[in-house]
Protein backbone atom coordinates (compact mmCIF):
# COMPACT_ATOMS: atom_id res chain seq x y z
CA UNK A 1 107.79 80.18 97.03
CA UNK A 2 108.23 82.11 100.66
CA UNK A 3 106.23 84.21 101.99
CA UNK A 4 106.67 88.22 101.93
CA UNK A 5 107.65 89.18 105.39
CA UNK A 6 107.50 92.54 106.93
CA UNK A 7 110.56 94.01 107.94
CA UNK A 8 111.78 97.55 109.54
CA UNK A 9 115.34 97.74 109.27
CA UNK A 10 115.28 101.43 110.58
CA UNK A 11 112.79 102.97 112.42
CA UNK A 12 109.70 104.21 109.87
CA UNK A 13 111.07 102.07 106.83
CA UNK A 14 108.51 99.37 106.89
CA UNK A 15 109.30 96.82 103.97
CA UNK A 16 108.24 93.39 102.00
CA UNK A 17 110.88 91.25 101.60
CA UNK A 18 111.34 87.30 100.48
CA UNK A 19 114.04 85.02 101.39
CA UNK A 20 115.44 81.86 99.45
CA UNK A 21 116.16 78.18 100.92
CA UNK A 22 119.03 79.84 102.31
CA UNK A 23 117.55 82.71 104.52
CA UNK A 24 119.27 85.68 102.49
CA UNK A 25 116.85 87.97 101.15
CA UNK A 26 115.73 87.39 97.36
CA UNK A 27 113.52 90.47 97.15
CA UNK A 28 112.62 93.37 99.12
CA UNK A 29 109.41 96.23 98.12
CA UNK A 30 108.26 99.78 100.24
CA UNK A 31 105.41 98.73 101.88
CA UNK A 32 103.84 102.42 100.57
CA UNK A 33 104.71 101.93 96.87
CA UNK A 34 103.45 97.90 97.43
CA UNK A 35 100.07 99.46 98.76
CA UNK A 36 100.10 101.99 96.09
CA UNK A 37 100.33 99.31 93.24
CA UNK A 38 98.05 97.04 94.61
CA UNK A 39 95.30 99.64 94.92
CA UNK A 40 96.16 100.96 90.81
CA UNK A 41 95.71 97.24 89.63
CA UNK A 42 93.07 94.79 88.99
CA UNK A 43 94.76 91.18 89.23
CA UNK A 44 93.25 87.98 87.74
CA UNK A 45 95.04 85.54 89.86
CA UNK A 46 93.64 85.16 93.65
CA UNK A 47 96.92 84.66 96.06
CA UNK A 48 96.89 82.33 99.11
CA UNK A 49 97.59 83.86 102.99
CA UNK A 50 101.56 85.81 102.81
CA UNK A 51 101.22 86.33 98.65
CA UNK A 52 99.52 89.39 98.17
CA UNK A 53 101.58 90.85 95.46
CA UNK A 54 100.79 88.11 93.44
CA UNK A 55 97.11 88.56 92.60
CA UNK A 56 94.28 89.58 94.64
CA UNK A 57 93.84 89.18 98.21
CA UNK A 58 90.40 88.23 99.83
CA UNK A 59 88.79 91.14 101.67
């Protein structure tokens, strides 16, 4: 699996967004509404460095 990357394709639209083998984007999340779900939910899973939507990141 890749890594989340943070993108700003226009100035003040920060996003998350994965890429397959190929390089072309696979998904793509706000970085607010990421933040905002992260903070709501308690996940069970802990999630290695460039996977924090996928469990809980180490603080």
């Amino acid at each position: 699996m890749s890594k989340r990357e943070l993108i700003e394709p226009n100035p003040g639209d920060k996003r998350y967004a994965r890429r397959d083998d190929e390089g072309r984007f696979t998904e793509m999340v706000d970085v607010g509404k990421s933040s905002a779900q992260d903070q709501k939910r308690q996940a069970k899973s802990d999630a290695g460095k460039g996977q924090g939507d996928r469990g809980d990141r180490r603080h």
